[in-house]
N, C-alpha and C. Protein backbone atom coordinates (compact mmCIF):
# COMPACT_ATOMS: atom_id res chain seq x y z
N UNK A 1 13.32 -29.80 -13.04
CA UNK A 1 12.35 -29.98 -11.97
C UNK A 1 11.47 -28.72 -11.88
N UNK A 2 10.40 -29.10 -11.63
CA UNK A 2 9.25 -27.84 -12.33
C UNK A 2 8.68 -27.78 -10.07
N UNK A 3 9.26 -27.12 -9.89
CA UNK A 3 9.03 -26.96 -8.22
C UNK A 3 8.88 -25.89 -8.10
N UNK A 4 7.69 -25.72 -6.79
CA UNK A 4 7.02 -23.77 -6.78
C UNK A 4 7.71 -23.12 -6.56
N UNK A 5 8.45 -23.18 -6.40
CA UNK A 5 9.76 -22.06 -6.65
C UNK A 5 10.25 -21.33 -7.81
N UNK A 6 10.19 -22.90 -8.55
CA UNK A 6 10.32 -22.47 -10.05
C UNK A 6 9.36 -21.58 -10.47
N UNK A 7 8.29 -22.45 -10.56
CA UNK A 7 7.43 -21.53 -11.09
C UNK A 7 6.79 -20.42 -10.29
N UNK A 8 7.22 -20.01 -9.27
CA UNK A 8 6.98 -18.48 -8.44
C UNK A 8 7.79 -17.97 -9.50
N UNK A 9 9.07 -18.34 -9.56
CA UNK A 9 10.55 -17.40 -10.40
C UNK A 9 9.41 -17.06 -11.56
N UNK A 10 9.26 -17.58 -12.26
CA UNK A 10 8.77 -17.43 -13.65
C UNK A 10 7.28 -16.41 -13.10
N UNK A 11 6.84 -16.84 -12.54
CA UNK A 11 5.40 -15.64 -12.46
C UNK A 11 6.24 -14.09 -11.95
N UNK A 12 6.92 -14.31 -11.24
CA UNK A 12 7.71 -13.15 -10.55
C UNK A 12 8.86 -12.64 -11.49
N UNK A 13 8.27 -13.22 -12.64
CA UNK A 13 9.23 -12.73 -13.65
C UNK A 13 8.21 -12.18 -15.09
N UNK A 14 7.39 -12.60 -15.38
CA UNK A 14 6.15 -11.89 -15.88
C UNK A 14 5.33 -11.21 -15.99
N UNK A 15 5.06 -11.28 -14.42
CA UNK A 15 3.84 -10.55 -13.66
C UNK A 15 3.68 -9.46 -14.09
N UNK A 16 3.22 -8.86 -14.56
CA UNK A 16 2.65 -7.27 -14.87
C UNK A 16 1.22 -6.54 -14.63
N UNK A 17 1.64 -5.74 -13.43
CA UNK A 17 0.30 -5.27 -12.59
C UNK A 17 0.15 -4.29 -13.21
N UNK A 18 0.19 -2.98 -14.04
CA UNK A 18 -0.35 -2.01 -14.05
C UNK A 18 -1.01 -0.87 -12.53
N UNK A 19 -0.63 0.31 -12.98
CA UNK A 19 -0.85 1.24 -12.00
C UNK A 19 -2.08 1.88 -12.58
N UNK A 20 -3.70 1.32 -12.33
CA UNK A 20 -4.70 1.91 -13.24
C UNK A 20 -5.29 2.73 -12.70
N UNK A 21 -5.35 2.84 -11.51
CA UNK A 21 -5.75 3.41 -10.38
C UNK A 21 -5.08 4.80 -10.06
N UNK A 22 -6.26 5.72 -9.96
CA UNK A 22 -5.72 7.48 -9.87
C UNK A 22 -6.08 7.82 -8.68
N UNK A 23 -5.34 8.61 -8.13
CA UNK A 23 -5.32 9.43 -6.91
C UNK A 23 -5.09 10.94 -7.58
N UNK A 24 -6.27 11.45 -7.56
CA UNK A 24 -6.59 12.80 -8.39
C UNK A 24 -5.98 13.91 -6.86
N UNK A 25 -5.85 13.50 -5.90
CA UNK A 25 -6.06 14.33 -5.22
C UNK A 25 -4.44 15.12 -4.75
N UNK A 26 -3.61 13.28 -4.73
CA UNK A 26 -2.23 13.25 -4.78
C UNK A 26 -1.53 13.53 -6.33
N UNK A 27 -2.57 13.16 -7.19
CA UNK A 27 -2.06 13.57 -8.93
C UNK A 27 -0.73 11.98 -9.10
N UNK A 28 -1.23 10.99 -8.47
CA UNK A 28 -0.66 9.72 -9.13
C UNK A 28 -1.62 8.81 -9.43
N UNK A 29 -0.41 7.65 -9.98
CA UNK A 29 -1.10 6.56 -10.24
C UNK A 29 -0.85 5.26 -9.02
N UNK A 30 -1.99 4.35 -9.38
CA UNK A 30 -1.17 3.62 -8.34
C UNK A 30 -2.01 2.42 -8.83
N UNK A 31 -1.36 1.24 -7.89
CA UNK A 31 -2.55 -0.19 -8.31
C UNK A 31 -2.91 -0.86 -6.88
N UNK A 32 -3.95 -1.80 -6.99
CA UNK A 32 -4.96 -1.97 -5.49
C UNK A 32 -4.36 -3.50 -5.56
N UNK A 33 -5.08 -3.95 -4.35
CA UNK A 33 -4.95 -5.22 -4.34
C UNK A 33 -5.57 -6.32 -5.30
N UNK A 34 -6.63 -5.56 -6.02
CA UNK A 34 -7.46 -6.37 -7.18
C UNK A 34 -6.95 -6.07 -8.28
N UNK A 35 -6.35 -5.42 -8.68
CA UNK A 35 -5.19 -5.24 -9.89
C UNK A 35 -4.71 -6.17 -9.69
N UNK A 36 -3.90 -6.55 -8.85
CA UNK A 36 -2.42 -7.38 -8.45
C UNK A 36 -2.93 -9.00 -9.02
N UNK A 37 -4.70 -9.07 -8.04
CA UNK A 37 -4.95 -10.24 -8.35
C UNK A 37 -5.54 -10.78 -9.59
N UNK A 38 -6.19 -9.53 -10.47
CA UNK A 38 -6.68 -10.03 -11.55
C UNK A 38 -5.45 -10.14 -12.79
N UNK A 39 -4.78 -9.49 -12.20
CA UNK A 39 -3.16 -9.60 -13.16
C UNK A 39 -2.35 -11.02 -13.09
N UNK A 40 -2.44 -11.64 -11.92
CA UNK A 40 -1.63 -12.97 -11.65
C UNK A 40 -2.74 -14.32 -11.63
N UNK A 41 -3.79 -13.53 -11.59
CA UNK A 41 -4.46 -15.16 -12.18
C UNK A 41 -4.25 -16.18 -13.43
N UNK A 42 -4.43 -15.38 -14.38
CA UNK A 42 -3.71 -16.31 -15.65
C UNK A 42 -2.85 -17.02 -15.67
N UNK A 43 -1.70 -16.13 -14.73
CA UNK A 43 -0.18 -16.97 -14.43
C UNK A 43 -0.32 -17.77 -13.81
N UNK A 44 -1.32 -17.98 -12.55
CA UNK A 44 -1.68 -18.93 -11.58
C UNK A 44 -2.37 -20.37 -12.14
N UNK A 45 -2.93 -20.19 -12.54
CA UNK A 45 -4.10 -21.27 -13.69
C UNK A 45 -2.72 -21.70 -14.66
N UNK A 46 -2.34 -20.94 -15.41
CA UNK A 46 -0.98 -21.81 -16.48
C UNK A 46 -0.28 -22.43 -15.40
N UNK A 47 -0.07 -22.43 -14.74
CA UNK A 47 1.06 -23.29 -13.44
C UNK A 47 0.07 -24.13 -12.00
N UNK A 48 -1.13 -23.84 -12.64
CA UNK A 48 -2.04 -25.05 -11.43
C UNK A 48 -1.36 -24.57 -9.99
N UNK A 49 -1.28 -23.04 -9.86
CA UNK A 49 -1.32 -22.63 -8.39
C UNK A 49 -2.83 -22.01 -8.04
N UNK A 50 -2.25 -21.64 -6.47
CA UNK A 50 -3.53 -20.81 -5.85
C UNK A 50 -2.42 -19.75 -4.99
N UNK A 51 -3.82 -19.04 -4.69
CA UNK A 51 -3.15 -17.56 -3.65
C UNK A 51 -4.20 -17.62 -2.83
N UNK A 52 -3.78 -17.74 -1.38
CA UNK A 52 -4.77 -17.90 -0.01
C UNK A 52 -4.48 -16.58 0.40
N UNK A 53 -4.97 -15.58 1.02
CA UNK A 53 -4.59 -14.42 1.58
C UNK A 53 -5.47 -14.21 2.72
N UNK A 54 -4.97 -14.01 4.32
CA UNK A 54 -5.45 -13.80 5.11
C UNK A 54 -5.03 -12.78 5.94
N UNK A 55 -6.04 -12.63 7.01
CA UNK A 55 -5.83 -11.14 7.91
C UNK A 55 -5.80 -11.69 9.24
N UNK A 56 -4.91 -11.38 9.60
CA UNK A 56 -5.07 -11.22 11.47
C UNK A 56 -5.08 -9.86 12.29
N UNK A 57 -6.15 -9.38 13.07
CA UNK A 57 -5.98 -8.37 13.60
C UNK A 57 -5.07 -8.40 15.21
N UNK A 58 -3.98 -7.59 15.00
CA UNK A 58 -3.38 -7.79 16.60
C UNK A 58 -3.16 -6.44 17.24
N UNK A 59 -3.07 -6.41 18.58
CA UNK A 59 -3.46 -5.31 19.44
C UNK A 59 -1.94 -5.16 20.30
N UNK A 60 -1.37 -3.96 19.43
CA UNK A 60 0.33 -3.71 20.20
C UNK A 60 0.17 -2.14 21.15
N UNK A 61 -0.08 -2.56 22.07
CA UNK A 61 -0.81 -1.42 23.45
C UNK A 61 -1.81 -0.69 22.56
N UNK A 62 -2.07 0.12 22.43
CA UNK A 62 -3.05 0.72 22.34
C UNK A 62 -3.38 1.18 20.83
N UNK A 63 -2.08 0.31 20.13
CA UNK A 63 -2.28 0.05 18.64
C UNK A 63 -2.76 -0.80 17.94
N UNK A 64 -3.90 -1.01 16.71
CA UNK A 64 -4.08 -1.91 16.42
C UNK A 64 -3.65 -1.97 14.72
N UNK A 65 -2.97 -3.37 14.67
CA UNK A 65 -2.37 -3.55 13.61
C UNK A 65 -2.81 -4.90 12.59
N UNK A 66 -3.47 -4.71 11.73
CA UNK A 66 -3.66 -5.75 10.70
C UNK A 66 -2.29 -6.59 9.80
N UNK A 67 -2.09 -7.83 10.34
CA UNK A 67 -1.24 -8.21 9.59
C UNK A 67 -2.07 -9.21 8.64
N UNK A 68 -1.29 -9.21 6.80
CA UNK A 68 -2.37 -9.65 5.90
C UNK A 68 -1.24 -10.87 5.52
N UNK A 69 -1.38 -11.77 5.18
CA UNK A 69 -0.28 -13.48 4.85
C UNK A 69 -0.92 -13.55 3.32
N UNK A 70 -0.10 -13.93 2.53
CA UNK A 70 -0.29 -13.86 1.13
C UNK A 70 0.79 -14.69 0.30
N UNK A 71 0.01 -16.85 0.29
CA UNK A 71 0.38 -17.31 0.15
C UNK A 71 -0.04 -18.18 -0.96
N UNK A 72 1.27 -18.87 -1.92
CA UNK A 72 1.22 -19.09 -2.92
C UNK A 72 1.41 -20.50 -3.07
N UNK A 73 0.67 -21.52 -3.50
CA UNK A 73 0.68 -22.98 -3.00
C UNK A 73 0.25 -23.82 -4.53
N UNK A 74 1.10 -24.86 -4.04
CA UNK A 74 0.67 -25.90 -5.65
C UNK A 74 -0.09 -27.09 -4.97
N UNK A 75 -0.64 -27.32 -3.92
CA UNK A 75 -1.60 -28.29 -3.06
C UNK A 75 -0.21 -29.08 -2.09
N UNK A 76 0.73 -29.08 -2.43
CA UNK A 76 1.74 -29.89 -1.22
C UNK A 76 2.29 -29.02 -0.78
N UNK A 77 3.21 -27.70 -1.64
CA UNK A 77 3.77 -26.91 -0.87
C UNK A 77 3.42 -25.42 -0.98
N UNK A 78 3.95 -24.81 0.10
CA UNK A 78 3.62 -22.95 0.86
C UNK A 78 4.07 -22.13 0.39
N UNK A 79 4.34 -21.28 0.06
CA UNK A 79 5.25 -19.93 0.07
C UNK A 79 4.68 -18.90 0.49
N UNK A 80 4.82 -17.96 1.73
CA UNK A 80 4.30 -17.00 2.30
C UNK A 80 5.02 -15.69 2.71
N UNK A 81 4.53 -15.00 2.72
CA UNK A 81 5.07 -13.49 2.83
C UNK A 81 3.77 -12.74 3.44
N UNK A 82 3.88 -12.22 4.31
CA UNK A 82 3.38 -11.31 5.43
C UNK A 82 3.60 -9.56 5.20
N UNK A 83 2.80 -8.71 5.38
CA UNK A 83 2.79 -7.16 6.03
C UNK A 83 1.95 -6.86 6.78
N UNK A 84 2.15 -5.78 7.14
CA UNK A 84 0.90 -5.35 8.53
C UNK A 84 0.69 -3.39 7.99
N UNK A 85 -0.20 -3.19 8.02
CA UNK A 85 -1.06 -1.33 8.40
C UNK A 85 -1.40 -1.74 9.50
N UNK A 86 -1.34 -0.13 9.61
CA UNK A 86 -1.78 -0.21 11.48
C UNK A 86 -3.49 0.22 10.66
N UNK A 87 -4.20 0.72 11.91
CA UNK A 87 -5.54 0.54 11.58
C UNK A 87 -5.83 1.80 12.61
N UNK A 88 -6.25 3.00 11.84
CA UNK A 88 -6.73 4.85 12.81
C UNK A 88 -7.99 4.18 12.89
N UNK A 89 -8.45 3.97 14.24
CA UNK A 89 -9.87 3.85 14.54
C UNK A 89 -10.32 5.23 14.70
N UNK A 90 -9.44 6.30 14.27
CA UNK A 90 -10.39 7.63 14.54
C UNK A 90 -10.81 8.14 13.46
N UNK A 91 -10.28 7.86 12.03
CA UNK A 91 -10.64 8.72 10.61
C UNK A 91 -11.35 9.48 10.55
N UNK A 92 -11.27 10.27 10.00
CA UNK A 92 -12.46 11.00 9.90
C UNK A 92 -13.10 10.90 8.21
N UNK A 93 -14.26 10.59 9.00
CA UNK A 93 -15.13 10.10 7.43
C UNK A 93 -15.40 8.85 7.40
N UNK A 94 -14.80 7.65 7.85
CA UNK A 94 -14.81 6.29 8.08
C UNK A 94 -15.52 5.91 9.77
N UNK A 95 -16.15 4.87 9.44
CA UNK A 95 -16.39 4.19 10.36
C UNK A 95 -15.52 2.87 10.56
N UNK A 96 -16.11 2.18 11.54
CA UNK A 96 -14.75 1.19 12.04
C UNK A 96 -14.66 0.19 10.72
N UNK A 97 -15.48 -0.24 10.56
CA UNK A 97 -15.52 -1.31 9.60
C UNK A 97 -14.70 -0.52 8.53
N UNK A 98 -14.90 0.47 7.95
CA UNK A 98 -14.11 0.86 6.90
C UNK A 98 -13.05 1.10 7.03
N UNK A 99 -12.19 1.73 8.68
CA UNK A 99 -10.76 1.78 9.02
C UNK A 99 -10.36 0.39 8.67
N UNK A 100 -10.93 -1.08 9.34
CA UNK A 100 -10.22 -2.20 9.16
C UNK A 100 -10.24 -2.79 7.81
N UNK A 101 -11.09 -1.90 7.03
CA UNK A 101 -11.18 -2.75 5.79
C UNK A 101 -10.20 -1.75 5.04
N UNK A 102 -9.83 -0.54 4.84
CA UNK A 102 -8.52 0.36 4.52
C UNK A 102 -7.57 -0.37 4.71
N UNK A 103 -7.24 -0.88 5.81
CA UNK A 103 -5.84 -1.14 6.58
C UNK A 103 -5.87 -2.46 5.87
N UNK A 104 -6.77 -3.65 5.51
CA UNK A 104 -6.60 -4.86 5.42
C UNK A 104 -6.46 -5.00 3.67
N UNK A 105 -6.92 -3.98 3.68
CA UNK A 105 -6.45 -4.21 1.79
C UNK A 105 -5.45 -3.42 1.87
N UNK A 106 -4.69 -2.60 2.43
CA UNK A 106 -3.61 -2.16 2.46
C UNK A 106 -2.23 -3.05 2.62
N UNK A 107 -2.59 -3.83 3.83
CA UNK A 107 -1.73 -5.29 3.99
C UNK A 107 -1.61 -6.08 3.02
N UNK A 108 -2.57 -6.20 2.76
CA UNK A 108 -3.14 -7.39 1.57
C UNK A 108 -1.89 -7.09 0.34
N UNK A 109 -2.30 -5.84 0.24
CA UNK A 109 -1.11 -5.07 -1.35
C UNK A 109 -0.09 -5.24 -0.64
N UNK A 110 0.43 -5.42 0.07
CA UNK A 110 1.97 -5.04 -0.14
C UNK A 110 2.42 -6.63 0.57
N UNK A 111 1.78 -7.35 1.32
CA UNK A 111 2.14 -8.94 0.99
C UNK A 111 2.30 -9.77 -0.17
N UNK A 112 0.85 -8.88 -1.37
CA UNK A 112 1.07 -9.34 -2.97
C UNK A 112 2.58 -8.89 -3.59
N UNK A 113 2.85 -7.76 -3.06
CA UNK A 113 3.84 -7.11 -3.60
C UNK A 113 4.98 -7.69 -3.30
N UNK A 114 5.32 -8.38 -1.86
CA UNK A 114 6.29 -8.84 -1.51
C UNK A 114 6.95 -10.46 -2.22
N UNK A 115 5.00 -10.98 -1.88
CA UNK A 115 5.44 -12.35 -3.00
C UNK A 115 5.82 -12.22 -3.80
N UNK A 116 5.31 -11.25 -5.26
CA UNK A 116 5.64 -11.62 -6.99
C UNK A 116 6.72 -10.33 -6.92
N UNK A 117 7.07 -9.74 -6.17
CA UNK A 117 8.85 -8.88 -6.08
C UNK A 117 7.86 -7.72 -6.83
N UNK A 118 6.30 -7.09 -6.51
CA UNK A 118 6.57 -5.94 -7.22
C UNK A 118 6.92 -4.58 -6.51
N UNK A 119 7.62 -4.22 -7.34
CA UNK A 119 8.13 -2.93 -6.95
C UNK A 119 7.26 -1.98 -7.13
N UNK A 120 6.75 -0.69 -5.91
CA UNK A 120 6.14 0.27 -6.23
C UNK A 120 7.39 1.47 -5.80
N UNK A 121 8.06 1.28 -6.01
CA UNK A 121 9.13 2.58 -6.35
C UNK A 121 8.81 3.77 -6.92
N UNK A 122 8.07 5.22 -6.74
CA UNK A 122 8.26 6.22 -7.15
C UNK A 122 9.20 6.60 -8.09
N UNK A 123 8.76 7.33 -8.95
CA UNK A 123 9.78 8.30 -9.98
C UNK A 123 10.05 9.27 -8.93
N UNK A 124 11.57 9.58 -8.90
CA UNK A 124 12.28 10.36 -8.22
C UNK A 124 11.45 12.19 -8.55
N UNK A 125 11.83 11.67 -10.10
CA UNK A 125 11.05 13.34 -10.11
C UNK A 125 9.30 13.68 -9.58
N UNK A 126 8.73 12.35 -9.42
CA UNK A 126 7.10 12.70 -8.57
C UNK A 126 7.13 12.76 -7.39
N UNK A 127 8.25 12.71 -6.91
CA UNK A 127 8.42 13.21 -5.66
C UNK A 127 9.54 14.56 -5.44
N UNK A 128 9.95 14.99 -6.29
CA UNK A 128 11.00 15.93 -5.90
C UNK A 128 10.58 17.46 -5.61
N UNK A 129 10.58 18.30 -4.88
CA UNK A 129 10.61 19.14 -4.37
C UNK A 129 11.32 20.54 -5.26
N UNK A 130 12.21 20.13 -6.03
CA UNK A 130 13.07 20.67 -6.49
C UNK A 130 14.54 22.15 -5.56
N UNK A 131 13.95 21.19 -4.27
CA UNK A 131 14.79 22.07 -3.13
C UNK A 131 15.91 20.73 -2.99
N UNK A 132 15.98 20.07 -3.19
CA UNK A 132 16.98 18.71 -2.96
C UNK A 132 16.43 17.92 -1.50
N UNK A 133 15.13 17.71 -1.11
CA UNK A 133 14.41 17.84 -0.20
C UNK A 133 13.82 16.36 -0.30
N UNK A 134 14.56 15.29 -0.87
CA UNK A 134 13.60 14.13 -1.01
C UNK A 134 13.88 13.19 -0.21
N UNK A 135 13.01 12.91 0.66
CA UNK A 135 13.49 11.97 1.88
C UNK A 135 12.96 10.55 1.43
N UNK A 136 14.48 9.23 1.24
CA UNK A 136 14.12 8.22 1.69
C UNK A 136 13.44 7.20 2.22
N UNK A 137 12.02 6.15 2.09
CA UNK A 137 11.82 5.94 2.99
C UNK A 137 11.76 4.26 2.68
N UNK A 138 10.80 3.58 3.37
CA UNK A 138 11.14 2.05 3.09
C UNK A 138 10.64 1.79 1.22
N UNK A 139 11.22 0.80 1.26
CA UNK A 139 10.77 -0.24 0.16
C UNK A 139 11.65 0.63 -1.02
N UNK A 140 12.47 1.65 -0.68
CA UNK A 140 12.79 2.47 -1.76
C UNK A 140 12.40 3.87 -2.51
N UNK A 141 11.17 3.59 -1.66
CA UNK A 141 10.27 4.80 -2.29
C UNK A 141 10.79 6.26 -1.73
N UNK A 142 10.44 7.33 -2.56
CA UNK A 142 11.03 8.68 -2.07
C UNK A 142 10.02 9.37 -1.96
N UNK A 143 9.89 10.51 -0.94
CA UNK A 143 8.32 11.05 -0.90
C UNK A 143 8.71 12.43 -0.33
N UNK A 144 8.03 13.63 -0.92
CA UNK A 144 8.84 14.81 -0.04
C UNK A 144 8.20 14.86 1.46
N UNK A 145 8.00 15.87 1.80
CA UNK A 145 7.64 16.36 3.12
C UNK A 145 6.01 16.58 2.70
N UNK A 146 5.66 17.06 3.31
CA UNK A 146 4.10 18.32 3.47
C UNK A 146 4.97 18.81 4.58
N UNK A 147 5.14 20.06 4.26
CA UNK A 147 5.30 21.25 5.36
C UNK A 147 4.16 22.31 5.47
N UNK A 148 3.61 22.80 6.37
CA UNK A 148 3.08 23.60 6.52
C UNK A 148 2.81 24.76 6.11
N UNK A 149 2.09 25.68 5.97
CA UNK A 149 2.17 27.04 5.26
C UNK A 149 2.14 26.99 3.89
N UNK A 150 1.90 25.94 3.34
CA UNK A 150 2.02 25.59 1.53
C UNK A 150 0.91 25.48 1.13
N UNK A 151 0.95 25.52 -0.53
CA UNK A 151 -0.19 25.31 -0.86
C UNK A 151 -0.60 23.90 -0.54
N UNK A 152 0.20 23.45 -1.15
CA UNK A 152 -0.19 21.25 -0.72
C UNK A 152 -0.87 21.43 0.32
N UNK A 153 -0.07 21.89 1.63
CA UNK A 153 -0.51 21.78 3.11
C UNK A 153 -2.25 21.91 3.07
N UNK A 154 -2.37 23.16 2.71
CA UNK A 154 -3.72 24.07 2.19
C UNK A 154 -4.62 22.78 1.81
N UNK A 155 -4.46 22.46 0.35
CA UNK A 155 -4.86 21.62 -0.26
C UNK A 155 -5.81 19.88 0.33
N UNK A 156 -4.47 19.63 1.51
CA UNK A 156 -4.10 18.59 2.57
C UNK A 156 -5.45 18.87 3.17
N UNK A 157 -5.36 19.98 3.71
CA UNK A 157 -6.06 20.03 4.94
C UNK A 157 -8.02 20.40 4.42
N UNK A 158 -7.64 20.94 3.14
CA UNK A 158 -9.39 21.15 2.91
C UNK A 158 -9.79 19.42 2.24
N UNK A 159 -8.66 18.75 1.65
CA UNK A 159 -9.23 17.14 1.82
C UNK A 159 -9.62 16.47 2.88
N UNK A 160 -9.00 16.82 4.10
CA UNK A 160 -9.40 15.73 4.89
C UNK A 160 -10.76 16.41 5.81
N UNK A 161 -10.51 17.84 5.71
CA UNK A 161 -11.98 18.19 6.10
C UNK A 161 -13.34 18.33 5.37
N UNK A 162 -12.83 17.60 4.21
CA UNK A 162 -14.25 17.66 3.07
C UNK A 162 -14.61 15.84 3.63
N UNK A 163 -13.78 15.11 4.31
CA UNK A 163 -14.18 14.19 4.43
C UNK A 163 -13.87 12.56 2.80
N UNK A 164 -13.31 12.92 2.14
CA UNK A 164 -13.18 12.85 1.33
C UNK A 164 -11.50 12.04 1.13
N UNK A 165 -10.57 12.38 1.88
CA UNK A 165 -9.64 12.12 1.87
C UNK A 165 -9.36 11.85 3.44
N UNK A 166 -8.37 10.70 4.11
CA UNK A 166 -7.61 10.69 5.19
C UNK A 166 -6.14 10.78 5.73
N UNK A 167 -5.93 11.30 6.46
CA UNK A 167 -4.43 11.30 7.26
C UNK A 167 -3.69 10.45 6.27
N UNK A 168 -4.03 9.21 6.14
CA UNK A 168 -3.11 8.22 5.37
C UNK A 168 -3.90 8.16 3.94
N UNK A 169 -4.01 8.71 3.17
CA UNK A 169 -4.28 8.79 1.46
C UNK A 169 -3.61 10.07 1.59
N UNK A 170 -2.89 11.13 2.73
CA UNK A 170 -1.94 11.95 2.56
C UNK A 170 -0.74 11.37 2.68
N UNK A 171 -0.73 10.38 3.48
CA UNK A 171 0.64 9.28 3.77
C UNK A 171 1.04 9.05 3.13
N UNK A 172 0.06 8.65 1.71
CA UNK A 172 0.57 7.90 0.71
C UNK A 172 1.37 9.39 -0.52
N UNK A 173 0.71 9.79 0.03
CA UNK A 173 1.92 10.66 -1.44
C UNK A 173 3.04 11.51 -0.59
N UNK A 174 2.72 11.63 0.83
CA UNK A 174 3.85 12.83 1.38
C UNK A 174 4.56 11.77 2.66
N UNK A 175 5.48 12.82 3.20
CA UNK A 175 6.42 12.41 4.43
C UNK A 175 5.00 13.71 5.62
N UNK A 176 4.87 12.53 6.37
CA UNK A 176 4.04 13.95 7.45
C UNK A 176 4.36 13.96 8.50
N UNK A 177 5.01 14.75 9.05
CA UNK A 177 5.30 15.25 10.63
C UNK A 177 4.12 15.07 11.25
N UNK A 178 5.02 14.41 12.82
CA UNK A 178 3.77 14.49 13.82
C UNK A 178 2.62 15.66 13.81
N UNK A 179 3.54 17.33 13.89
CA UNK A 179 3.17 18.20 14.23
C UNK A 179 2.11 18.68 12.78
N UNK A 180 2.81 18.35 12.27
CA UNK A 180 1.90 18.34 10.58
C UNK A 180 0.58 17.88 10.51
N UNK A 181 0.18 16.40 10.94
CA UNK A 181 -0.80 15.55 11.20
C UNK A 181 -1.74 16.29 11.55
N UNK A 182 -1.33 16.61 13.05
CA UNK A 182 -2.08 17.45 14.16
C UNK A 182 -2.77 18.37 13.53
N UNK A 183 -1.89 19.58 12.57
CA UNK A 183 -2.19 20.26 12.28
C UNK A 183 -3.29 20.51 11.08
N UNK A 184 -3.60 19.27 9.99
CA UNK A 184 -4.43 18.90 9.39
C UNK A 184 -5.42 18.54 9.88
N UNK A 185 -5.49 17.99 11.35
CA UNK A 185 -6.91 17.61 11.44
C UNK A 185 -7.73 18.51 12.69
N UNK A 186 -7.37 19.60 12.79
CA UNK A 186 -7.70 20.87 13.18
C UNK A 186 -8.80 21.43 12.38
């Protein structure tokens, strides 16, 4: 019996996204939400599926959070998987439209990710510190700190005041303390 399940198994067993995408600033690689999709189309077309992906913006007190749905359908039946970014209406360097459009392709990736099982798991050693300093965090991934007084920190902080980089494209490669945050965008 050839049922979307099945053939999810089999795409979620093929799938190969590539990480083509550089973050010169963090010194990785990484892949977007248009990687993900120009990678699983072929698979989609050999198996007569589609991928619907949508955004809802919702307002949790004084937070606002984009949740992105990223669903995989053969015309009778669903399969869906959900994430949410919150959404800094303050960035610096961005205007609003570009905070919600950050945050919504941010959702977007990691609902793709959740459907076809990809893993963005870090190499232990691109994150290691070499102090034994590597903190845990979801999905598996390991990320050190940014502490203060460092060069990174240094580094951190003349990105986000060149405008060029934000709070969260530091998120993405470090662990950042409240007090840390603060202290970058000083």
């Amino acid at each position: 019996m050839n049922t979307l399940n099945n053939k999810l198994v089999d795409i979620q067993g093929r799938l190969k996204a590539p990480k083509n995408q550089r973050n010169s600033f963090g010194n990785y690689n990484y892949r977007s939400c248009e990687d993900i999709l120009e990678a699983v189309k072929p698979l989609l077309q050999e198996h007569k599926l589609t991928v619907k992906l949508t955004d809802e913006t919702i307002q949790l007190g004084e937070l606002y959070v984009i949740e992105a749905t990223a669903s995989i359908s053969d015309g009778d039946n669903t399969i869906s998987v959900m994430a949410q970014a919150g959404i800094n209406l303050n960035k610096k360097g961005m205007d609003i439209a570009q905070s919600f459009g950050a945050s919504s392709s941010y959702a977007r990736k990691y609902a793709l990710n959740g459907l076809f099982l990809i893993d963005d798991t870090k190499d232990a050693d691109s994150t290691n510190n070499h102090k034994g300093e590597v903190e845990p965090v979801e999905n598996g991934n390991t990320k050190s700190w940014l502490n203060k007084n460092t060069p990174q920190f240094e580094n951190a902080k003349k990105a986000i005041a060149s405008g060029k980089f934000t709070i969260a494209n530091i998120r993405d490669k470090y662990n950042v303390s409240k007090e840390v945050a603060e202290l970058l965008q000083k």
